[in-house]
PDB file of N, CA and C in Angstrom:
ATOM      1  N   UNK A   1       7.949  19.622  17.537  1.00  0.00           N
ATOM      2  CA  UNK A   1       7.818  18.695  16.428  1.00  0.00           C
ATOM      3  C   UNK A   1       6.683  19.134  15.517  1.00  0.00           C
ATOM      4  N   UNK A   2       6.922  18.739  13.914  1.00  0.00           N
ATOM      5  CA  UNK A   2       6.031  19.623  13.152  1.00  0.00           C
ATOM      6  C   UNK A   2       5.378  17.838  12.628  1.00  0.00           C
ATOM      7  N   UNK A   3       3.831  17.800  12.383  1.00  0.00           N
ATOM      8  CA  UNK A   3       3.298  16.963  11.677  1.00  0.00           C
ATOM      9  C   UNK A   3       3.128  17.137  10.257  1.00  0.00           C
ATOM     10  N   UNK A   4       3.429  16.295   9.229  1.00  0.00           N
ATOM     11  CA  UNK A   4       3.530  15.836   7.712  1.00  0.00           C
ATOM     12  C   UNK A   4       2.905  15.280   7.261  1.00  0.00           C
ATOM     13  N   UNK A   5       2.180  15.134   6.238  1.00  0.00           N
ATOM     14  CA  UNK A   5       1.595  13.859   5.751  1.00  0.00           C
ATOM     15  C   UNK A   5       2.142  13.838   4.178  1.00  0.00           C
ATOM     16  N   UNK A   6       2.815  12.325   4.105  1.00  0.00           N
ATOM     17  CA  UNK A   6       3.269  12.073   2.763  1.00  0.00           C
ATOM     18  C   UNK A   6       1.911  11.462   2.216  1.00  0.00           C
ATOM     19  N   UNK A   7       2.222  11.626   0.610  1.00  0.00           N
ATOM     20  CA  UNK A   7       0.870  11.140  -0.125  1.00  0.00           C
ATOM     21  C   UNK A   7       2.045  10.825  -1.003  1.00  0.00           C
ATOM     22  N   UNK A   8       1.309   9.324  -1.312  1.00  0.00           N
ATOM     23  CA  UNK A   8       1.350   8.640  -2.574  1.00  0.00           C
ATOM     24  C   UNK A   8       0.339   8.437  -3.548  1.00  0.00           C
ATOM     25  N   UNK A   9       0.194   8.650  -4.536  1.00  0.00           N
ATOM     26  CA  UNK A   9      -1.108   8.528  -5.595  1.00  0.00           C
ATOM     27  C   UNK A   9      -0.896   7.652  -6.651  1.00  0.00           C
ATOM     28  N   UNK A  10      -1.904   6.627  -6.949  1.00  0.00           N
ATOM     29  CA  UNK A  10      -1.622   5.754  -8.480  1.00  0.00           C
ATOM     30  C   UNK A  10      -0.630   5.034  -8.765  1.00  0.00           C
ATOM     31  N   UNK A  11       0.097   4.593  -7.535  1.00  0.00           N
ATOM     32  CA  UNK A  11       1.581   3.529  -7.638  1.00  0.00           C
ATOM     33  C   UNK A  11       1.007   2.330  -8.609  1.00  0.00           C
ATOM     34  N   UNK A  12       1.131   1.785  -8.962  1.00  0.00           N
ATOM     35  CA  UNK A  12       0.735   0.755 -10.354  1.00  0.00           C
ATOM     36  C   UNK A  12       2.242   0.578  -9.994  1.00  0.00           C
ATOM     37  N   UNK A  13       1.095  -1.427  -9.928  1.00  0.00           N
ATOM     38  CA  UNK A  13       2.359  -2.239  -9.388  1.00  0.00           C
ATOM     39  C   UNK A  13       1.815  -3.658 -10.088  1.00  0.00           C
ATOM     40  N   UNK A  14       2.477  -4.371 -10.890  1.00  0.00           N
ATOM     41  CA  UNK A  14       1.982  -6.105 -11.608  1.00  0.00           C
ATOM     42  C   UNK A  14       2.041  -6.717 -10.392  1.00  0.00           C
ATOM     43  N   UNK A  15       1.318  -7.603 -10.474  1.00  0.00           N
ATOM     44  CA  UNK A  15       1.402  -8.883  -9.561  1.00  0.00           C
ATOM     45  C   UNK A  15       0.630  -9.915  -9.579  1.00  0.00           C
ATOM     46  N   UNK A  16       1.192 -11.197  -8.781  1.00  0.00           N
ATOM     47  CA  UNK A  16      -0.242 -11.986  -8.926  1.00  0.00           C
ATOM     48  C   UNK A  16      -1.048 -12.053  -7.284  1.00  0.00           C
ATOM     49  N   UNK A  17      -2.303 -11.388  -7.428  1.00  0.00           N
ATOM     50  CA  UNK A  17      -3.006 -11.429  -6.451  1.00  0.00           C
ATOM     51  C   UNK A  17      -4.364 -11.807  -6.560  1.00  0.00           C
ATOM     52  N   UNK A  18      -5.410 -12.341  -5.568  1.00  0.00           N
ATOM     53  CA  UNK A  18      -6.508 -13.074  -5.901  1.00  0.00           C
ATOM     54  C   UNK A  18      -6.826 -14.271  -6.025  1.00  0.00           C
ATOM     55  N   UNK A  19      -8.161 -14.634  -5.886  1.00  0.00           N
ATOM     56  CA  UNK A  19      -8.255 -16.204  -5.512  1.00  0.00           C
ATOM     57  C   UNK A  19      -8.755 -16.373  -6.653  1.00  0.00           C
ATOM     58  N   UNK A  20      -9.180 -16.147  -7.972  1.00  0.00           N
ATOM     59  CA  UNK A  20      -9.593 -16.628  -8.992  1.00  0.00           C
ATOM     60  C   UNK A  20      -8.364 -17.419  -9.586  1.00  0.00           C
ATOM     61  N   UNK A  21      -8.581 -18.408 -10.543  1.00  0.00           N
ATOM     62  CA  UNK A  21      -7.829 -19.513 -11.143  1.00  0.00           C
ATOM     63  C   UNK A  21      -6.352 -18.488 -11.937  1.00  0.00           C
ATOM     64  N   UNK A  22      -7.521 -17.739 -12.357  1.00  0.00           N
ATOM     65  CA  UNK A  22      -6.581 -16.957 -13.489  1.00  0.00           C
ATOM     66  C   UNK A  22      -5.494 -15.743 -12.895  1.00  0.00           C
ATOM     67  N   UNK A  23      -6.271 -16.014 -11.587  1.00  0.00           N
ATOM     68  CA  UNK A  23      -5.364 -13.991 -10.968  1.00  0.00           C
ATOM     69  C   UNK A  23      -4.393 -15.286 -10.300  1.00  0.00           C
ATOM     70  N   UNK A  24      -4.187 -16.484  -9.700  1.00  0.00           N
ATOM     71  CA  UNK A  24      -3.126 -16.936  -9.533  1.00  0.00           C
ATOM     72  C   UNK A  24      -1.629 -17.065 -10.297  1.00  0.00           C
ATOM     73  N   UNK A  25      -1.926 -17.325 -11.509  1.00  0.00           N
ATOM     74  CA  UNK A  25      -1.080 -17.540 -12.847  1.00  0.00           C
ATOM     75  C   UNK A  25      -0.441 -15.930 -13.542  1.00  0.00           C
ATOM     76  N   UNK A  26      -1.325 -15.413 -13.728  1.00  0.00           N
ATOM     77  CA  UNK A  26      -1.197 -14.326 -14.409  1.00  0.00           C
ATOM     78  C   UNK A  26      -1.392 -12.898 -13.981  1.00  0.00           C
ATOM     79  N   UNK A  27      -0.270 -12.283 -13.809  1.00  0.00           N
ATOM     80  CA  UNK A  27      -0.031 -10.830 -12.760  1.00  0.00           C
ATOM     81  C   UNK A  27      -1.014  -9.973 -13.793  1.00  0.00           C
ATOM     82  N   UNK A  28      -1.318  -9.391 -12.349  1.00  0.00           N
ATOM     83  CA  UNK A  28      -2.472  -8.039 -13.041  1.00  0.00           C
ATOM     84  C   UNK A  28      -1.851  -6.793 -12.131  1.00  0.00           C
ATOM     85  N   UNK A  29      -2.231  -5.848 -12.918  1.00  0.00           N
ATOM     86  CA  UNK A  29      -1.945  -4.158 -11.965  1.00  0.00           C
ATOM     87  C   UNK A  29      -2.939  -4.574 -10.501  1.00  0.00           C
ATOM     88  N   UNK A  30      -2.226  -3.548  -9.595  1.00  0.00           N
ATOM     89  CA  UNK A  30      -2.758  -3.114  -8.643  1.00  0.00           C
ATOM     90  C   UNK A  30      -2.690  -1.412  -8.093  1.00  0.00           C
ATOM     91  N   UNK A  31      -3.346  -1.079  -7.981  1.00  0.00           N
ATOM     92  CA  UNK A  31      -3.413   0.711  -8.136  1.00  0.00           C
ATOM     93  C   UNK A  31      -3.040   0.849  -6.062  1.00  0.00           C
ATOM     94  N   UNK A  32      -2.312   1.568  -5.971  1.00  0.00           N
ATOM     95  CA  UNK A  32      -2.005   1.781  -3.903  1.00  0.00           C
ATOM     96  C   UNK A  32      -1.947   3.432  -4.176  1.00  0.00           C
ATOM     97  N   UNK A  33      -2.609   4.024  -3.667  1.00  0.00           N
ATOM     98  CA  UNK A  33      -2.526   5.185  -3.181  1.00  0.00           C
ATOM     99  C   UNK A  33      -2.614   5.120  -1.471  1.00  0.00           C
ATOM    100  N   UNK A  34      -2.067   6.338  -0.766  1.00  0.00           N
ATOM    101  CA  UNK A  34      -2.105   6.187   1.101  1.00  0.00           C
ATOM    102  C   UNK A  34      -1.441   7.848   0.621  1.00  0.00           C
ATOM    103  N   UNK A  35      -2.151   8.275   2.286  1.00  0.00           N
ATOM    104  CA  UNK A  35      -1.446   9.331   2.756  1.00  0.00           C
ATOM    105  C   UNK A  35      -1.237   9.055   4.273  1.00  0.00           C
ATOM    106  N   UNK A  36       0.102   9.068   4.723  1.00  0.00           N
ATOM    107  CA  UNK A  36       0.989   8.727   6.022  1.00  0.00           C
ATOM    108  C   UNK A  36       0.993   9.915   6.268  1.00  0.00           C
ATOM    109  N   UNK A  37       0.509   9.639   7.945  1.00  0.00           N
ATOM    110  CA  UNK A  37       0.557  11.147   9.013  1.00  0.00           C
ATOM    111  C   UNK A  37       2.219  10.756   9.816  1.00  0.00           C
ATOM    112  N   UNK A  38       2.981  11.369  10.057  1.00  0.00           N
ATOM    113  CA  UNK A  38       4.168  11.224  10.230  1.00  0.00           C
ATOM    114  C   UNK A  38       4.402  12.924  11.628  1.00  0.00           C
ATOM    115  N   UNK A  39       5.131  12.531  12.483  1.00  0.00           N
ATOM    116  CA  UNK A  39       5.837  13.396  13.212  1.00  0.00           C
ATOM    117  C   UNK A  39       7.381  13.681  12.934  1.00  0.00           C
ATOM    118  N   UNK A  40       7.874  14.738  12.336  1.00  0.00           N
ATOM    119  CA  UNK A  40       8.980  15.503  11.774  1.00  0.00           C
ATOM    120  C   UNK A  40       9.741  15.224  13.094  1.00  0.00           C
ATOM    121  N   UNK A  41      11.039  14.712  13.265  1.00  0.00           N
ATOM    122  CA  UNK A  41      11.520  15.141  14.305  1.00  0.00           C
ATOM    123  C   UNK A  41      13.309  15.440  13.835  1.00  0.00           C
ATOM    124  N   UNK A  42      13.684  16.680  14.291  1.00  0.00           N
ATOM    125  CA  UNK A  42      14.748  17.131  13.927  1.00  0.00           C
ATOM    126  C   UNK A  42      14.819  17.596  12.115  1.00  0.00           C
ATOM    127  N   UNK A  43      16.094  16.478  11.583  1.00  0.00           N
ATOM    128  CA  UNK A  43      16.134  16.780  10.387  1.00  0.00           C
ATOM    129  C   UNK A  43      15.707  15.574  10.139  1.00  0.00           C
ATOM    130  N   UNK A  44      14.705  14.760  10.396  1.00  0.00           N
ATOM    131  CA  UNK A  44      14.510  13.325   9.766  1.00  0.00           C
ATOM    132  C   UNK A  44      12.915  13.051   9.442  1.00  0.00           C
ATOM    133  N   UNK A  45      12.899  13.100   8.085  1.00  0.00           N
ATOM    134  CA  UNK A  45      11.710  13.047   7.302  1.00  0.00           C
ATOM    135  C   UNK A  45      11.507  11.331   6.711  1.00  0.00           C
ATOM    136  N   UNK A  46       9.794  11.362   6.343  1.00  0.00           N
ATOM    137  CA  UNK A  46       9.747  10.333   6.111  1.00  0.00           C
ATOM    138  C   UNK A  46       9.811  10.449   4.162  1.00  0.00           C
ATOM    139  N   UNK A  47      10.732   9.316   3.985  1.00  0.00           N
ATOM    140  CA  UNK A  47      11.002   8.904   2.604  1.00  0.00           C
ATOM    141  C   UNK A  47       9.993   7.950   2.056  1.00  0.00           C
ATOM    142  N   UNK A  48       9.473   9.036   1.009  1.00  0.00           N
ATOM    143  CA  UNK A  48       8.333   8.613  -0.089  1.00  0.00           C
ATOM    144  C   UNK A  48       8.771   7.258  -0.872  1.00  0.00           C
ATOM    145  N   UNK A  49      10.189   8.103  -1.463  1.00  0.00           N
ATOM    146  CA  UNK A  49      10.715   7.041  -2.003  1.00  0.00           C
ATOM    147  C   UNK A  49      11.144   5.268  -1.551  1.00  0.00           C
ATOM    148  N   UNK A  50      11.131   5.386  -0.313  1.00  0.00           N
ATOM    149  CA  UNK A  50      11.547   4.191   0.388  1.00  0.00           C
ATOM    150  C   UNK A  50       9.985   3.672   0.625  1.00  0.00           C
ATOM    151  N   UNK A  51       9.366   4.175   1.006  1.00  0.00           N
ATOM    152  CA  UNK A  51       7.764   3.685   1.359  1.00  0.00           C
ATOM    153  C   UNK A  51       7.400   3.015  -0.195  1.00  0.00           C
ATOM    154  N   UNK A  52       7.246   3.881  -1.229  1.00  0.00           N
ATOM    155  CA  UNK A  52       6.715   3.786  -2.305  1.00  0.00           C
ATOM    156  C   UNK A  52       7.682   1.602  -2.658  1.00  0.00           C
ATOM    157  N   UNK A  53       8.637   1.794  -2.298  1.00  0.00           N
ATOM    158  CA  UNK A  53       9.980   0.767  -2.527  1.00  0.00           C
ATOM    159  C   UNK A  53       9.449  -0.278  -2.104  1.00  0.00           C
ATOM    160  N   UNK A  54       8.812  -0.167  -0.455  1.00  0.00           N
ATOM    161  CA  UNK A  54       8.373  -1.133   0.316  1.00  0.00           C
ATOM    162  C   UNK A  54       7.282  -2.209  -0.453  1.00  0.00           C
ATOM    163  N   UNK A  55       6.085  -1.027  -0.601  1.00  0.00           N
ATOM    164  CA  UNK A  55       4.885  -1.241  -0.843  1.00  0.00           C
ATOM    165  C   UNK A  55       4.869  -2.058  -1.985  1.00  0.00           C
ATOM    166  N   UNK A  56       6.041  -1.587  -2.814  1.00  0.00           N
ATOM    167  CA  UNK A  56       6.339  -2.734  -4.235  1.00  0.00           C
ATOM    168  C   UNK A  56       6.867  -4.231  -4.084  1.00  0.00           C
ATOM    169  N   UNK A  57       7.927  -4.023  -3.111  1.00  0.00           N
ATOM    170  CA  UNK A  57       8.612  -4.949  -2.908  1.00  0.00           C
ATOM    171  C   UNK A  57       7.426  -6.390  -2.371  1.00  0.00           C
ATOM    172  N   UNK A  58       6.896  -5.741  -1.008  1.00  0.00           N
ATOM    173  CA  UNK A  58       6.271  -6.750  -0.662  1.00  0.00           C
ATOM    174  C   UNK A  58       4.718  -7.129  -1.793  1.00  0.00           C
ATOM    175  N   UNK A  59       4.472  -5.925  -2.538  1.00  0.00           N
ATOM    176  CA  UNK A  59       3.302  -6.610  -3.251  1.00  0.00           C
ATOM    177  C   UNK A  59       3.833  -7.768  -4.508  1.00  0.00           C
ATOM    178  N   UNK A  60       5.293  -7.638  -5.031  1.00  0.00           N
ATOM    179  CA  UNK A  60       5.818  -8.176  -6.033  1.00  0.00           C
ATOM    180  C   UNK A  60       6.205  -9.925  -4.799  1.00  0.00           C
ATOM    181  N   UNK A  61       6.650  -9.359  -3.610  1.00  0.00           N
ATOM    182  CA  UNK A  61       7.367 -10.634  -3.620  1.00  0.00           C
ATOM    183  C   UNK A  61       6.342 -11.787  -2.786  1.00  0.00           C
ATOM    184  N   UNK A  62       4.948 -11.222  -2.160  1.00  0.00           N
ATOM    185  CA  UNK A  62       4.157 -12.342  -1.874  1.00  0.00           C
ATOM    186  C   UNK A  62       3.440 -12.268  -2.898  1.00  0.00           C
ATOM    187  N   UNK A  63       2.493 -13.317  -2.766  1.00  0.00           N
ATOM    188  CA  UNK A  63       1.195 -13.939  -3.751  1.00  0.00           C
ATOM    189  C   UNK A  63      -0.010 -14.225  -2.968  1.00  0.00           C
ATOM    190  N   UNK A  64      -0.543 -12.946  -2.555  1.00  0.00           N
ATOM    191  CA  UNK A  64      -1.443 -12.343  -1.559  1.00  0.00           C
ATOM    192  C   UNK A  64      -2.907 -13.538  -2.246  1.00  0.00           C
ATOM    193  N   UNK A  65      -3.785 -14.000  -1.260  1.00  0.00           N
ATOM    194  CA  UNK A  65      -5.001 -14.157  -2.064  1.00  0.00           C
ATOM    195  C   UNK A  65      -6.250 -13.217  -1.916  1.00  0.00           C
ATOM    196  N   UNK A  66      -6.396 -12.235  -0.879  1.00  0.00           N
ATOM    197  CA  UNK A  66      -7.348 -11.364  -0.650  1.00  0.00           C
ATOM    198  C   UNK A  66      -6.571  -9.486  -0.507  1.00  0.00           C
ATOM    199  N   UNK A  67      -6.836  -8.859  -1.147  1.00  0.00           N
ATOM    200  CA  UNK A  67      -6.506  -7.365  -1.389  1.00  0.00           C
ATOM    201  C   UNK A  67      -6.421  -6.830   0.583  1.00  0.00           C
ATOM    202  N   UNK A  68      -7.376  -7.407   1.267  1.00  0.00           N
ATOM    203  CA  UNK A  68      -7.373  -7.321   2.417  1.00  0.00           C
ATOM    204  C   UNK A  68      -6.124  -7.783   3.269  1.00  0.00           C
ATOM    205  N   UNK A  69      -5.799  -8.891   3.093  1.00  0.00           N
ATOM    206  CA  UNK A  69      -4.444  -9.493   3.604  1.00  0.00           C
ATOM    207  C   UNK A  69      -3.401  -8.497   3.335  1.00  0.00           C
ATOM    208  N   UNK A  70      -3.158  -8.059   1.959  1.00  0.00           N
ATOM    209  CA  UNK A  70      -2.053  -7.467   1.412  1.00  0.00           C
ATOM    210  C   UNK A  70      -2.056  -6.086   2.056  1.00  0.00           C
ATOM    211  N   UNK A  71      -3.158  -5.789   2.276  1.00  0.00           N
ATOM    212  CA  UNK A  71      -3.067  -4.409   2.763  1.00  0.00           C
ATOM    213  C   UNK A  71      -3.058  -4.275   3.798  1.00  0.00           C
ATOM    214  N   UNK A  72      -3.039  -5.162   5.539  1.00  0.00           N
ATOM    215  CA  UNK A  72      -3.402  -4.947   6.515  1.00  0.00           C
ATOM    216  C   UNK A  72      -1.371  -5.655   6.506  1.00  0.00           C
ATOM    217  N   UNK A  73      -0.888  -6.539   5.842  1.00  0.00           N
ATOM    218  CA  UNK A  73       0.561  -6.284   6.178  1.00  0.00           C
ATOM    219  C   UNK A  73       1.348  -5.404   5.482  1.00  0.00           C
ATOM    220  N   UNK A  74       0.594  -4.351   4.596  1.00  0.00           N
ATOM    221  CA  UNK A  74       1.480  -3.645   4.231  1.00  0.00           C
ATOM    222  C   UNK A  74       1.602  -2.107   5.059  1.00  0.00           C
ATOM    223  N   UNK A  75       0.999  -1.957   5.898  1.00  0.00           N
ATOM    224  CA  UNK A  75       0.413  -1.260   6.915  1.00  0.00           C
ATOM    225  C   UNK A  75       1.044  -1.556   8.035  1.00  0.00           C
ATOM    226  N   UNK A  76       1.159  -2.512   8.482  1.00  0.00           N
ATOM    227  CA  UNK A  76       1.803  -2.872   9.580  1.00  0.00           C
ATOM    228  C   UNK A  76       3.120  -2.662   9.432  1.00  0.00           C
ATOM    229  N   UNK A  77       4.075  -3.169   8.067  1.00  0.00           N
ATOM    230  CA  UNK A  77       4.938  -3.358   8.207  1.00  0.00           C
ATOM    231  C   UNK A  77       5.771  -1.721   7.781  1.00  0.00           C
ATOM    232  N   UNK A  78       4.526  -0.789   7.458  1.00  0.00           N
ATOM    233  CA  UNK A  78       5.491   0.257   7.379  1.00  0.00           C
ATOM    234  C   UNK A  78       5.324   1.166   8.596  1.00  0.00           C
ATOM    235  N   UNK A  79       4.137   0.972   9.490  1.00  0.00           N
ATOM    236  CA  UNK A  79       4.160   1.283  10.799  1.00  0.00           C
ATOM    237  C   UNK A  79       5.220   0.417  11.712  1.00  0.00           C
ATOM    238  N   UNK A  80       5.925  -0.574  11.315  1.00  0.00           N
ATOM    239  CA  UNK A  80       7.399  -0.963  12.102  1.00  0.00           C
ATOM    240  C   UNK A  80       8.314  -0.305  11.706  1.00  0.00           C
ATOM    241  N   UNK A  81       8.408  -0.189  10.269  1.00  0.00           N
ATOM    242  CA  UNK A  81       9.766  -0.142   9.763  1.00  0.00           C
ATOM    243  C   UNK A  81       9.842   1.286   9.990  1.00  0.00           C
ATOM    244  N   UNK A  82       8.798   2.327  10.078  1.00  0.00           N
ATOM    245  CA  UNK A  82       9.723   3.953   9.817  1.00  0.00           C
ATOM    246  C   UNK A  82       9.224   4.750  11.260  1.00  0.00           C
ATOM    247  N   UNK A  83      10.004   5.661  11.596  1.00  0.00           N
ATOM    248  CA  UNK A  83       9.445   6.114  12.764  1.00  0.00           C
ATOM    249  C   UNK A  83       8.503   7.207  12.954  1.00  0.00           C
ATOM    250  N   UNK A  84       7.942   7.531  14.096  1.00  0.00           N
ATOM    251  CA  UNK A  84       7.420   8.866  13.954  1.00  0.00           C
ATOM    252  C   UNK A  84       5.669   8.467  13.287  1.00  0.00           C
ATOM    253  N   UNK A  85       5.132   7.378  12.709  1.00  0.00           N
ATOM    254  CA  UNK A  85       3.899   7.041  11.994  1.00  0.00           C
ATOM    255  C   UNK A  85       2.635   7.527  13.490  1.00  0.00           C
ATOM    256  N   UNK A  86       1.975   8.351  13.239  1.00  0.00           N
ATOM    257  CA  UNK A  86       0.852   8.588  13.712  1.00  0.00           C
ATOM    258  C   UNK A  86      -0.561   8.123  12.792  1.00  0.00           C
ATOM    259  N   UNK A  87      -0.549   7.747  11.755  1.00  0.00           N
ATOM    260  CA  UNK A  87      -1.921   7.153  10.859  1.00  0.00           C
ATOM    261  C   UNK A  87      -1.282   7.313   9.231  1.00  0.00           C
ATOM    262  N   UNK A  88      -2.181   6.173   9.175  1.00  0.00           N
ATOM    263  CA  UNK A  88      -2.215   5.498   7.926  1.00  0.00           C
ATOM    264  C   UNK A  88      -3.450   4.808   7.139  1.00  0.00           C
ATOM    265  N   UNK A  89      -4.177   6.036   5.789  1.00  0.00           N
ATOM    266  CA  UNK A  89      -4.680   5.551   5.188  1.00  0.00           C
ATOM    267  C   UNK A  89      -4.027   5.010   4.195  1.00  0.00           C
ATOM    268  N   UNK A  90      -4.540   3.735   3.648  1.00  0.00           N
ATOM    269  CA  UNK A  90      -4.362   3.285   2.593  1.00  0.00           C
ATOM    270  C   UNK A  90      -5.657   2.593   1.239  1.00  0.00           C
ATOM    271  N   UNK A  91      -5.386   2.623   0.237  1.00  0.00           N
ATOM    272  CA  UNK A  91      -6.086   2.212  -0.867  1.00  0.00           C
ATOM    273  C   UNK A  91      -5.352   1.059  -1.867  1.00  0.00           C
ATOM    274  N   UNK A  92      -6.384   0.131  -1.968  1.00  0.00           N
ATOM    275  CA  UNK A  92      -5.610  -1.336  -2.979  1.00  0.00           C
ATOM    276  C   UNK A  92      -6.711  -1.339  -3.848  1.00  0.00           C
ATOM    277  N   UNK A  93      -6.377  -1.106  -5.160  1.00  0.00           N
ATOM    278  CA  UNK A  93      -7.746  -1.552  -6.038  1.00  0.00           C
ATOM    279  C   UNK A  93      -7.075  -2.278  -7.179  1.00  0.00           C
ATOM    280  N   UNK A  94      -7.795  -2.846  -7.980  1.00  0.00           N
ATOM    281  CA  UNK A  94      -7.618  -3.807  -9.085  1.00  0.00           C
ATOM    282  C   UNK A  94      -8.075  -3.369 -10.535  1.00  0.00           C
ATOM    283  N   UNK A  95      -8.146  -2.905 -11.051  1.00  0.00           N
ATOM    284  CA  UNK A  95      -8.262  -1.629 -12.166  1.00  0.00           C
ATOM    285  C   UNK A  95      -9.181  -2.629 -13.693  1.00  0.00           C
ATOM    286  N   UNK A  96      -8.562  -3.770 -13.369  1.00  0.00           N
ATOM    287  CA  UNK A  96      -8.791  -4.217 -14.738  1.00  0.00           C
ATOM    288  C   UNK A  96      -9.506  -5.742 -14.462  1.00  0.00           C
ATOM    289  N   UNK A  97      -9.961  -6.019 -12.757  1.00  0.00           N
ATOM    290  CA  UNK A  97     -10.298  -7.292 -12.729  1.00  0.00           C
ATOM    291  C   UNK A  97     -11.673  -7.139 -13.630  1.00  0.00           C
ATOM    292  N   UNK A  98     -12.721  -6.209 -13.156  1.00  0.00           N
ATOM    293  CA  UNK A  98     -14.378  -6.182 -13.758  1.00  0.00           C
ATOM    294  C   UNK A  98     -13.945  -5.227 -15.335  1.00  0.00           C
ATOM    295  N   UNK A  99     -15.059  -5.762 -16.283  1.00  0.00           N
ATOM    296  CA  UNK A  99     -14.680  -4.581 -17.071  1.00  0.00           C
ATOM    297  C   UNK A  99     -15.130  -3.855 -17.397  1.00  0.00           C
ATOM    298  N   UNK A 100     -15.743  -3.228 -16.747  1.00  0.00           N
ATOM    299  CA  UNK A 100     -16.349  -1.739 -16.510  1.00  0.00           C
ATOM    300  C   UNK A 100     -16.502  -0.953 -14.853  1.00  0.00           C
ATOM    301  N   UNK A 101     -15.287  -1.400 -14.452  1.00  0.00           N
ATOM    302  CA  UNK A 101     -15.545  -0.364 -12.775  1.00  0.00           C
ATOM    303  C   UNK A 101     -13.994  -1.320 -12.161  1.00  0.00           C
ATOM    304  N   UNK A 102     -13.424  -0.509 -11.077  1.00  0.00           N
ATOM    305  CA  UNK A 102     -12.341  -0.408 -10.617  1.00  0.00           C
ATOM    306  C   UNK A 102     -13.011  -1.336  -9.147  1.00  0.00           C
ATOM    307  N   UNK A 103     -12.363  -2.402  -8.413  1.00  0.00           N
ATOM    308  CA  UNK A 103     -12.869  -2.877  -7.452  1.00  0.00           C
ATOM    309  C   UNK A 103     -11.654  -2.552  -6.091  1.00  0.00           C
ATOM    310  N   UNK A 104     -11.879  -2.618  -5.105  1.00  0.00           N
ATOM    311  CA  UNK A 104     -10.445  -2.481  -4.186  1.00  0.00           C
ATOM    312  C   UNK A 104     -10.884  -2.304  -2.613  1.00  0.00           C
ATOM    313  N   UNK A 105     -10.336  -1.745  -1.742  1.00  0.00           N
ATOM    314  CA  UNK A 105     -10.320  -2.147  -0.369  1.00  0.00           C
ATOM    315  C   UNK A 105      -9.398  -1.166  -0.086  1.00  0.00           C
ATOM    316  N   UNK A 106      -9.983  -0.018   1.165  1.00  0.00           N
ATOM    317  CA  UNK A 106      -9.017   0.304   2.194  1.00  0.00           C
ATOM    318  C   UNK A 106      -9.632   0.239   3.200  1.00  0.00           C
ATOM    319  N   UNK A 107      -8.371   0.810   4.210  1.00  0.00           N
ATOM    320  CA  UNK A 107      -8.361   0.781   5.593  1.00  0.00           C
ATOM    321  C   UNK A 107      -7.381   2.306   6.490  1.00  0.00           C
ATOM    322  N   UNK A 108      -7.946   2.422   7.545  1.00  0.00           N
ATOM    323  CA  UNK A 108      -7.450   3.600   8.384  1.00  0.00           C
ATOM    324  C   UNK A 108      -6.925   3.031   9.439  1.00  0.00           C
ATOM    325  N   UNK A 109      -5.543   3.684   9.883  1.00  0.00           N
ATOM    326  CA  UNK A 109      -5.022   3.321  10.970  1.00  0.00           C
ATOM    327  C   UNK A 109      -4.570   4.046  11.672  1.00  0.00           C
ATOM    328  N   UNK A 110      -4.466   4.123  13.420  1.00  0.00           N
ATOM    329  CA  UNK A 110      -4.168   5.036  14.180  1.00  0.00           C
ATOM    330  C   UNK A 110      -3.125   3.878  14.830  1.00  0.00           C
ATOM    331  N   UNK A 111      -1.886   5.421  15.210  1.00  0.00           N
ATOM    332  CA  UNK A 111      -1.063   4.286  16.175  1.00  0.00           C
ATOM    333  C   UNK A 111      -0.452   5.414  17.026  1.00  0.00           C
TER     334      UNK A 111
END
């Protein structure tokens, strides 16, 4: 078996996330970059495109209140859903909450 690591960079995704009055109401970007350590087995690779799918789906379809929450189930749930995951960094930042500096949250995972 050969080890991979997919990288995603700069996914920009709207949503509404955050506990301020205003990040409830009104979707703001969220910037996700991760690079997934993955074990190759046979002919079955891990799909960027389907990860990249996930990571949208669930940031569009909850209404996360801490960048932390969002990112510790978005982690989990792609360490269920695909096989072969040996680690997972990921990155959540908010690009446009301060206005002058990028704020955000990651995390490393071994499994």
């Amino acid at each position: 078996m050969s080890e991979y690591t997919i990288l995603i960079e700069d996914l920009r995704i709207e949503t509404i996330i955050g506990m301020l009055e205003s990040e409830r109401v009104t979707k703001q970007p969220v910037v996700v970059s991760c690079a997934i350590v993955y074990e190759k087995e046979r002919d079955l690779y891990l799909d960027y495109a389907k990860v990249a799918a996930l990571i949208e789906e669930m940031l569009q379809r909850h209404r996360y209140l801490l960048l932390e929450e969002a990112l510790a189930e978005i982690v989990a749930k792609i360490s269920r859903d695909f096989q072969g995951i040996r680690s997972i960094w990921m990155r959540l930042s908010k690009p446009e909450i301060l206005p002058n500096g990028r704020v955000g949250v990651e995390c490393f995972r071994k499994f």
